[in-house]
N, C-alpha and C. Protein backbone atom coordinates (compact mmCIF):
# COMPACT_ATOMS: atom_id res chain seq x y z
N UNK A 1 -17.17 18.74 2.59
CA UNK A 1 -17.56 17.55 1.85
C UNK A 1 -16.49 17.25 0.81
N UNK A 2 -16.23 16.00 0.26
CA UNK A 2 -14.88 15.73 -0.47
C UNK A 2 -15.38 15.59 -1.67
N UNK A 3 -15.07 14.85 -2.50
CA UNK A 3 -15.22 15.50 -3.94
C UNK A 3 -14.80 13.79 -4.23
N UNK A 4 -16.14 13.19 -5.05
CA UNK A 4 -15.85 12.11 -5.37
C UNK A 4 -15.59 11.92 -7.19
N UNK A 5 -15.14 13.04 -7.40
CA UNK A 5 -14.60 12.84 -8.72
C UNK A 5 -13.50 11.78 -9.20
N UNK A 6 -13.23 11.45 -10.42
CA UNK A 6 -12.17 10.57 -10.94
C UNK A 6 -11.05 11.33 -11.21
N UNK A 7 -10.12 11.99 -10.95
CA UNK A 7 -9.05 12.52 -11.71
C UNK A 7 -8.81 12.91 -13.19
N UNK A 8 -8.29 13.37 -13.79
CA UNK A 8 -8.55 13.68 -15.26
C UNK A 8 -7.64 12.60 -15.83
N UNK A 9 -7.77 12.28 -16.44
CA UNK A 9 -6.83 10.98 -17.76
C UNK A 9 -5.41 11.41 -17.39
N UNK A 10 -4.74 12.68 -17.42
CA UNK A 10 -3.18 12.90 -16.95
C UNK A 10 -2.90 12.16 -15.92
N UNK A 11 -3.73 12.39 -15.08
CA UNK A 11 -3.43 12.13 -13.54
C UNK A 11 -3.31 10.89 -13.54
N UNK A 12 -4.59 9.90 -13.85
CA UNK A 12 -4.41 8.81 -13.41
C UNK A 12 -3.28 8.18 -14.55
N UNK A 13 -3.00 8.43 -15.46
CA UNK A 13 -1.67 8.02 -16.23
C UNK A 13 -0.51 7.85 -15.63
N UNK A 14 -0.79 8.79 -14.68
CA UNK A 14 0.87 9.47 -14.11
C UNK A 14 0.36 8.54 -12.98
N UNK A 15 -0.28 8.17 -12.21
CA UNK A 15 -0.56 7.40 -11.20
C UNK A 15 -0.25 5.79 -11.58
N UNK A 16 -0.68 5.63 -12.46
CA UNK A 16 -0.13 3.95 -13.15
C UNK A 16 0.99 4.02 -13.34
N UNK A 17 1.62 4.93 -13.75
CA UNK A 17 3.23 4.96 -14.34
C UNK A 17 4.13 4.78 -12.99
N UNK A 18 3.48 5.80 -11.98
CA UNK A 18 4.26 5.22 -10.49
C UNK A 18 4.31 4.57 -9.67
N UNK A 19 3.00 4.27 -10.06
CA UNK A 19 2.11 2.53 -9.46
C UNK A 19 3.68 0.94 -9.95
N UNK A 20 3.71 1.62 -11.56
CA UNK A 20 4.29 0.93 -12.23
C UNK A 20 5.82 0.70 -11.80
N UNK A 21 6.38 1.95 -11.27
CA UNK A 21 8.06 1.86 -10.54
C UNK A 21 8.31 1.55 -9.43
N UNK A 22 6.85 2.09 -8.55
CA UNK A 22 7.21 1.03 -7.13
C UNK A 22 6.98 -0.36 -7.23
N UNK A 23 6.01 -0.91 -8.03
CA UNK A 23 5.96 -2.48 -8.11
C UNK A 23 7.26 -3.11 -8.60
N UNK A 24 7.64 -2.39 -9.66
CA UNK A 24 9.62 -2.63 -10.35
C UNK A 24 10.78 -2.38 -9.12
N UNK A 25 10.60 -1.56 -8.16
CA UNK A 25 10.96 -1.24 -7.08
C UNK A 25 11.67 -2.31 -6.01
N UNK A 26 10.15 -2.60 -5.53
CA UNK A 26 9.81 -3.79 -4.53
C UNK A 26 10.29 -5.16 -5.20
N UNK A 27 10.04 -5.29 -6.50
CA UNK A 27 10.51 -6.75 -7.07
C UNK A 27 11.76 -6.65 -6.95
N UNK A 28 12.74 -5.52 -7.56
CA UNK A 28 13.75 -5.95 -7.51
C UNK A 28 14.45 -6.16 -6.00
N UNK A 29 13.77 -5.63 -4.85
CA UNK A 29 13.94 -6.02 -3.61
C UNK A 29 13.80 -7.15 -2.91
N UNK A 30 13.39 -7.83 -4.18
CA UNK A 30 12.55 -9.36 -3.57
C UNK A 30 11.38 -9.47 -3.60
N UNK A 31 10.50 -8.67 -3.01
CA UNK A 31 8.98 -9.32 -2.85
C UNK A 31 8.63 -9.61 -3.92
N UNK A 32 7.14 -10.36 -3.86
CA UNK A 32 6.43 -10.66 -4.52
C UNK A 32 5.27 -9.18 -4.75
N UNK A 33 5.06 -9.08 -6.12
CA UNK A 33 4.19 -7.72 -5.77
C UNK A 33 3.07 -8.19 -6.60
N UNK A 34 1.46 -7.61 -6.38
CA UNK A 34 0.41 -8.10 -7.12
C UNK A 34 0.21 -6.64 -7.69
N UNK A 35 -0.13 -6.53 -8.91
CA UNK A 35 -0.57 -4.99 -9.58
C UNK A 35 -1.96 -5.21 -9.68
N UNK A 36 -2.72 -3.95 -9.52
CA UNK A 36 -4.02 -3.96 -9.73
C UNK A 36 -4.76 -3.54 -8.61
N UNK A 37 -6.54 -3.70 -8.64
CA UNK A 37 -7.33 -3.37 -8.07
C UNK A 37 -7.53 -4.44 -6.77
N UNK A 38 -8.53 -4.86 -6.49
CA UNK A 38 -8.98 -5.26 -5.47
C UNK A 38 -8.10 -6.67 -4.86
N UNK A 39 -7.55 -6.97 -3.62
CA UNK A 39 -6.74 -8.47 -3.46
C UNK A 39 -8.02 -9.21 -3.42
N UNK A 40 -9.45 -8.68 -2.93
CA UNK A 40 -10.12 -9.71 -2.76
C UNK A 40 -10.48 -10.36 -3.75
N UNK A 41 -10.47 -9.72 -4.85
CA UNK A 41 -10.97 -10.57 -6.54
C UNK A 41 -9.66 -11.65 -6.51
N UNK A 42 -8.82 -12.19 -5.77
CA UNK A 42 -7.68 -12.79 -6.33
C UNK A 42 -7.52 -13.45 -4.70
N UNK A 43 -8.13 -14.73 -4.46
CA UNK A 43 -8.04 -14.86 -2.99
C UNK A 43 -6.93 -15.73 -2.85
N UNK A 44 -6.06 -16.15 -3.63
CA UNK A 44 -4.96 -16.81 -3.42
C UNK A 44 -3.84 -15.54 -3.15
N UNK A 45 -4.19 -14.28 -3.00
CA UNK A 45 -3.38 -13.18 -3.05
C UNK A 45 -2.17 -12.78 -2.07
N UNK A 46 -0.50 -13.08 -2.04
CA UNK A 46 -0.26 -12.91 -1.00
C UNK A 46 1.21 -11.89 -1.39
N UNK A 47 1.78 -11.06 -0.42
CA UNK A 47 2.93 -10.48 -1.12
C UNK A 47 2.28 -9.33 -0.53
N UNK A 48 2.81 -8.09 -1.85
CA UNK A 48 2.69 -6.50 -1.64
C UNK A 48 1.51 -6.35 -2.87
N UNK A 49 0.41 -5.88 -2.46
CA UNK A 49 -0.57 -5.64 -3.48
C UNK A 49 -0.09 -4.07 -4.03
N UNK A 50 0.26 -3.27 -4.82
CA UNK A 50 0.27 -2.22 -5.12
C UNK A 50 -1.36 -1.76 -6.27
N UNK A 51 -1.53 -0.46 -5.97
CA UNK A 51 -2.63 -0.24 -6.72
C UNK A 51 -2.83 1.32 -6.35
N UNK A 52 -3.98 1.60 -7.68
CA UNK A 52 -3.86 3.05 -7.85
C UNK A 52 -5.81 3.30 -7.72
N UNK A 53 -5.65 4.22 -6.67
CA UNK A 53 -7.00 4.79 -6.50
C UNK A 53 -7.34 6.18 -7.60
N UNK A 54 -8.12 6.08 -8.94
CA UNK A 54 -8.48 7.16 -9.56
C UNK A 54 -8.81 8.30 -8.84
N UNK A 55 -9.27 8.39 -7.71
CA UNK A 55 -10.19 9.56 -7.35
C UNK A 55 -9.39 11.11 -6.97
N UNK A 56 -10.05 11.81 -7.21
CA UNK A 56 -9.80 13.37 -6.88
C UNK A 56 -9.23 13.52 -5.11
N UNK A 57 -10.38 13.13 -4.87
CA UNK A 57 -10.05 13.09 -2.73
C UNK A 57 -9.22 12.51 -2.74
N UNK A 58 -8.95 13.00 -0.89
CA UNK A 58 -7.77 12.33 -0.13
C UNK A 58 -7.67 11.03 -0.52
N UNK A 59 -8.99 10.34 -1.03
CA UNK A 59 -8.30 8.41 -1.13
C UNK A 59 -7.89 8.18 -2.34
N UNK A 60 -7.66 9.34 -3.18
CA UNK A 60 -6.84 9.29 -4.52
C UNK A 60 -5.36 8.91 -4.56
N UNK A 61 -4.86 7.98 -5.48
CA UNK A 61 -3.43 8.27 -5.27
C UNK A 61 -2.57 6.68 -5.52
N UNK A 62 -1.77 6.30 -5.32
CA UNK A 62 -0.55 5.35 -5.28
C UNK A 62 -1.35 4.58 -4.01
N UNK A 63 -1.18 3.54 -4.10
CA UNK A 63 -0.84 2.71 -2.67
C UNK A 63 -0.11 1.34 -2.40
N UNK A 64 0.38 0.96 -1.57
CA UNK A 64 0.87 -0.30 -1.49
C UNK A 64 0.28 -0.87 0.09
N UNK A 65 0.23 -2.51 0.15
CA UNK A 65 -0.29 -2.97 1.39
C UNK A 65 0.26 -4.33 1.08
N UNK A 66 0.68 -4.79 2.18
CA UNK A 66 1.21 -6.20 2.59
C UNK A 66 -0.03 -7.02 2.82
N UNK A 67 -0.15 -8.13 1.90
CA UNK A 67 -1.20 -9.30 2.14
C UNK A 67 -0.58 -10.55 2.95
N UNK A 68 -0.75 -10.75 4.08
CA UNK A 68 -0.17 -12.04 4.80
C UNK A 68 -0.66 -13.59 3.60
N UNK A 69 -0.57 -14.84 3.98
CA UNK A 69 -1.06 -16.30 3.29
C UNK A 69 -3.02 -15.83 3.75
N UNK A 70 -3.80 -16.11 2.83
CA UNK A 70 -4.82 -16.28 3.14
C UNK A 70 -5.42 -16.70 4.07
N UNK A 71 -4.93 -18.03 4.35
CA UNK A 71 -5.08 -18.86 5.24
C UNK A 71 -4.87 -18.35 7.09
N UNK A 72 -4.01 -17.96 7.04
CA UNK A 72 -3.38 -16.68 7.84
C UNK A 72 -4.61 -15.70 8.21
N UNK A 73 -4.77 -14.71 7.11
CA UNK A 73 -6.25 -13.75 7.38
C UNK A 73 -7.57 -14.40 7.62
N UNK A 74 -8.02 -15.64 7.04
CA UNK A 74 -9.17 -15.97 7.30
C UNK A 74 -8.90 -16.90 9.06
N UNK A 75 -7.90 -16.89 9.51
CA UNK A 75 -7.99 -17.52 10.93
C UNK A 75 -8.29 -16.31 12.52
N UNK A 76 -7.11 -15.63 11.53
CA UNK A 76 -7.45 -13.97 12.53
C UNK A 76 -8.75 -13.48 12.35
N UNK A 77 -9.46 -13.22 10.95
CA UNK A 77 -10.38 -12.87 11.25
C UNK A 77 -11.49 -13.73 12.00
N UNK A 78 -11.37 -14.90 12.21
CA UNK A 78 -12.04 -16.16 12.61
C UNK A 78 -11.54 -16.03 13.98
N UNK A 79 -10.88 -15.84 14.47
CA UNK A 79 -10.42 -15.11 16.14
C UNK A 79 -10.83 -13.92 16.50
N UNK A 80 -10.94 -12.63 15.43
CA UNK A 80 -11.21 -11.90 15.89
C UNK A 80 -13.22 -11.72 16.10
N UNK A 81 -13.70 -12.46 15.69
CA UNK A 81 -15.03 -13.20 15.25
C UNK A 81 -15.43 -13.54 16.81
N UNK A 82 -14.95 -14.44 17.31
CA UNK A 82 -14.82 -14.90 18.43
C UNK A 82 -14.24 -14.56 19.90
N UNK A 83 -13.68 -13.35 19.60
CA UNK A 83 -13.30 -12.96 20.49
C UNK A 83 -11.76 -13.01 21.17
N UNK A 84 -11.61 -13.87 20.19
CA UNK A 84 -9.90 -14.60 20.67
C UNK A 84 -8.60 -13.44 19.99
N UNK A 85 -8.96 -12.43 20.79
CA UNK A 85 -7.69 -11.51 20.34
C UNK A 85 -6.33 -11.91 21.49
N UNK A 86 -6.33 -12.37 22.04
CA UNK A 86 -5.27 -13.01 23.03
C UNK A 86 -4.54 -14.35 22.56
N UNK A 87 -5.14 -15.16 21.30
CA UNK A 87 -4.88 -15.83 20.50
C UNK A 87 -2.97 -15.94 19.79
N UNK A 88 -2.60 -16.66 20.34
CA UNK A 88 -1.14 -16.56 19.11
C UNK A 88 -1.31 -16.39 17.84
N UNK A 89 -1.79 -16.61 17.25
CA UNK A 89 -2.33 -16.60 15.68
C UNK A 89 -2.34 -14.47 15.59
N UNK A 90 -3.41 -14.37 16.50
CA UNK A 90 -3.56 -13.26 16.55
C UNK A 90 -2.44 -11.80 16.51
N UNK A 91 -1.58 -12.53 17.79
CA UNK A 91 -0.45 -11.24 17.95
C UNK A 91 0.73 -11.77 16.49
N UNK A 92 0.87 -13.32 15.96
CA UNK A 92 1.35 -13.61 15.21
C UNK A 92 1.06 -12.88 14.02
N UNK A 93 0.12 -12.16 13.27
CA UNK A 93 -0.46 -11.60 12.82
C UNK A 93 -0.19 -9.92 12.56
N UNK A 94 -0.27 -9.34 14.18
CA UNK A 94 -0.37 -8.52 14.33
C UNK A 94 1.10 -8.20 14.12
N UNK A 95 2.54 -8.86 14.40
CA UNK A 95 3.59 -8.87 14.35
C UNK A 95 4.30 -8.48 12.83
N UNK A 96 3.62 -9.85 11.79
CA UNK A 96 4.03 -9.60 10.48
C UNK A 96 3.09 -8.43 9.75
N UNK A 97 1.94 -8.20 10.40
CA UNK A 97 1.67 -6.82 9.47
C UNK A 97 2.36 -5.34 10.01
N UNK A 98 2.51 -5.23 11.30
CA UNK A 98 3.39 -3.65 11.44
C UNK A 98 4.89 -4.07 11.45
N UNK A 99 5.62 -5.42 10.96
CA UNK A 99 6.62 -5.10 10.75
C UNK A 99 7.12 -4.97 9.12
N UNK A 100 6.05 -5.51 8.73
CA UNK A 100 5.85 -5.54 6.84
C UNK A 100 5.64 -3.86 6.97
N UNK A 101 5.13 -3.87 7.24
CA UNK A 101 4.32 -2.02 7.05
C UNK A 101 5.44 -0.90 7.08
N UNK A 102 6.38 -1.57 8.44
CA UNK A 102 7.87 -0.35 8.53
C UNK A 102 8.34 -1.19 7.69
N UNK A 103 8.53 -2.39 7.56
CA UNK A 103 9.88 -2.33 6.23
C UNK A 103 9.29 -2.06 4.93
N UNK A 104 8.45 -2.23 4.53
CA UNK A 104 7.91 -1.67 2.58
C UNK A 104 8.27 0.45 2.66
N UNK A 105 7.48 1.26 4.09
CA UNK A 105 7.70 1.93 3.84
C UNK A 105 9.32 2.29 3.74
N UNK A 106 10.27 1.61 4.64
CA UNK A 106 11.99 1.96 4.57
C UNK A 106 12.06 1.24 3.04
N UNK A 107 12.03 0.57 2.27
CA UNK A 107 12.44 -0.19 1.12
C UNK A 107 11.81 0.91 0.41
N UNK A 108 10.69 1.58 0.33
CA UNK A 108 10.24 2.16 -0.55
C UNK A 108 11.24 3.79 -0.32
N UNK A 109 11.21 4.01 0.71
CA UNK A 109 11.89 5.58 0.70
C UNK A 109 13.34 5.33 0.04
N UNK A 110 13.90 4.52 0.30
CA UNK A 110 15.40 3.73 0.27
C UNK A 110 15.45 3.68 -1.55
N UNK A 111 14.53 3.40 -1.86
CA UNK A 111 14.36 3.50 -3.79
C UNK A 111 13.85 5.03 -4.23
N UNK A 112 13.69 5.59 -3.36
CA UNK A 112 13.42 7.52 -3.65
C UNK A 112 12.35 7.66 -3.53
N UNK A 113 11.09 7.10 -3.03
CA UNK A 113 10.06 7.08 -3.29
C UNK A 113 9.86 8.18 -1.57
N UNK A 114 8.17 8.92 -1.61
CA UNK A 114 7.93 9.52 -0.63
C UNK A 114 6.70 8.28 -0.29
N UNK A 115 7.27 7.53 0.81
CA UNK A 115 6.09 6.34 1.66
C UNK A 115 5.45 6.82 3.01
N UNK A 116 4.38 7.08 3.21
CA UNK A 116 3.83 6.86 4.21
C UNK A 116 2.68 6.39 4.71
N UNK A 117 2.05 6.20 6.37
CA UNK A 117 0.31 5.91 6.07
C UNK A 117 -0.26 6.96 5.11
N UNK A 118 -1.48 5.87 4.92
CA UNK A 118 -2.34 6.46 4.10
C UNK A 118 -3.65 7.37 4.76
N UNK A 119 -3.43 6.88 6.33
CA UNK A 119 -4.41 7.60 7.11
C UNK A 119 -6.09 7.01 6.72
N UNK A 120 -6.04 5.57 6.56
CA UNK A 120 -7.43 5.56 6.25
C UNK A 120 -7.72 4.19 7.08
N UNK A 121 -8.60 4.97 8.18
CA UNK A 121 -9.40 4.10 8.93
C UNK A 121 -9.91 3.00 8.67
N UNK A 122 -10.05 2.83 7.06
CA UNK A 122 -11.04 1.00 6.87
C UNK A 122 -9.81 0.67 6.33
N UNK A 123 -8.57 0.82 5.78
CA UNK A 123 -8.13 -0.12 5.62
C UNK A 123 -6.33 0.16 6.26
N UNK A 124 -6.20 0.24 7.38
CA UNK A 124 -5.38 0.48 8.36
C UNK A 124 -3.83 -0.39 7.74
N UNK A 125 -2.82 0.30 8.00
CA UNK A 125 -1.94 -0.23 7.62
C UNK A 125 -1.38 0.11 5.74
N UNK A 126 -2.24 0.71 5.28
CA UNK A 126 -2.01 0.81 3.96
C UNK A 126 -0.93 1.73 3.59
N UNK A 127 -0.33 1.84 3.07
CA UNK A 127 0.79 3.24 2.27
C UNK A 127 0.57 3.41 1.60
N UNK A 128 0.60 5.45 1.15
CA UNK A 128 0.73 6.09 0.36
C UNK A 128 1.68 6.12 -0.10
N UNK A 129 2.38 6.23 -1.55
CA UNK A 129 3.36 6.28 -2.13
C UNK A 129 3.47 7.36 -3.06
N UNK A 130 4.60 8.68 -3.35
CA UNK A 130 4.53 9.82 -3.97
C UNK A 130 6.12 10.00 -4.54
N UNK A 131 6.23 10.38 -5.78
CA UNK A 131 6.86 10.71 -6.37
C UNK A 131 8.20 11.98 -5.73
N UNK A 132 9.02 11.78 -4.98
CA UNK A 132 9.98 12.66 -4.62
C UNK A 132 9.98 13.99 -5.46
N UNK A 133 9.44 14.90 -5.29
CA UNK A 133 9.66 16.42 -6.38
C UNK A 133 11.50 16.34 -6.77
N UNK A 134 11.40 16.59 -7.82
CA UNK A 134 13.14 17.16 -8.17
C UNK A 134 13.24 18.20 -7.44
N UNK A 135 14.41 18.26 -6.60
CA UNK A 135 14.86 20.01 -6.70
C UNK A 135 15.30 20.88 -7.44
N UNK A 136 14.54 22.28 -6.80
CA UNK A 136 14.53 23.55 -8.35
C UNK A 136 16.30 23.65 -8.04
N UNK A 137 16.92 23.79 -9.43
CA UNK A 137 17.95 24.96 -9.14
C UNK A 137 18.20 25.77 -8.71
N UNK A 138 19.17 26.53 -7.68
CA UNK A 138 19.35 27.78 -6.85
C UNK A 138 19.12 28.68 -8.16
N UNK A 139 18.38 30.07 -7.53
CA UNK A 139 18.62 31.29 -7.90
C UNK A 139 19.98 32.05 -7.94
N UNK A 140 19.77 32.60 -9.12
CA UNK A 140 20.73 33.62 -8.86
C UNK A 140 20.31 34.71 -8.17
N UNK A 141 21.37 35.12 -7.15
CA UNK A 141 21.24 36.28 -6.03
C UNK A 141 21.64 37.75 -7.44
C-alpha cells in the first residue's frame, strides 16, 4: 500500500526550486511554460505545464507535460467520444503529443536535468524531472 503522505516542508521546497529551473530551462529554449497546479483551472492553457506533486509516493515529485491548443484537445476528445480514432485530427494529435514528449524530455536532459516517463497510467505522456546527483570525488586508494 503507498503512503499518501505530503512530504516534509524541505522536500517540497526543494521540489519548487527545481520545478523553478526546469521552467527557466524550457523558456530559455523557447517554449512557452505554465507553472503551477492543475492546466484544467486555466482552460486557455497551452505550452509545457510544469508542476510539483507534494506527495511522499511514487506520484511525488517534479513534472512537466505538453498541453496541445485547447481547441485541439476538446476535438480529439470529441472523436475519441465517438469513436473516430481513425480521424486526422486524431493521429494529428497523437503525432504532436509523442513528438513533444521526446523533444521536452531531450531539451530537458540537454540542460542537465534527469527526464523521463512518469509511468502513470491516468495521465500518460507526463515527465518526471530529477535533479542530476553531483559526482562524489575519487577516493584515495
Amino acid at each position: 500500500m503507498s503512503s499518501t503522505e505530503k512530504a516534509n516542508d524541505m522536500r517540497i521546497v526543494e521540489r519548487h526550486d527545481l520545478a523553478e529551473r526546469v521552467a527557466e530551462a524550457l523558456d530559455m529554449a523557447g517554449f512557452t511554460t505554465i507553472n503551477g497546479g492543475d492546466s484544467d483551472s486555466r482552460p486557455d492553457a497551452r505550452g509545457v505545464l510544469v508542476f510539483v506533486d507534494p506527495m511522499t509516493d511514487s506520484s511525488g515529485g517534479v513534472f512537466v507535460r505538453w498541453n496541445t491548443h485547447p481547441s485541439l484537445s476538446r476535438t480529439v476528445a470529441q472523436k475519441v467520444h465517438s469513436g473516430g480514432l481513425q480521424d486526422p485530427v486524431f493521429r494529428h494529435f497523437s503525432f504532436v503529443t509523442e513528438h513533444m514528449y521526446t523533444t521536452l524530455i531531450a531539451v530537458l536532459e540537454s540542460a542537465g536535468f534527469r527526464a523521463g516517463d512518469a509511468e502513470d497510467d491516468m495521465s500518460p505522456y507526463t515527465i518526471r524531472v530529477e535533479d542530476v546527483p553531483a559526482p562524489h570525488p575519487p577516493r584515495d586508494a
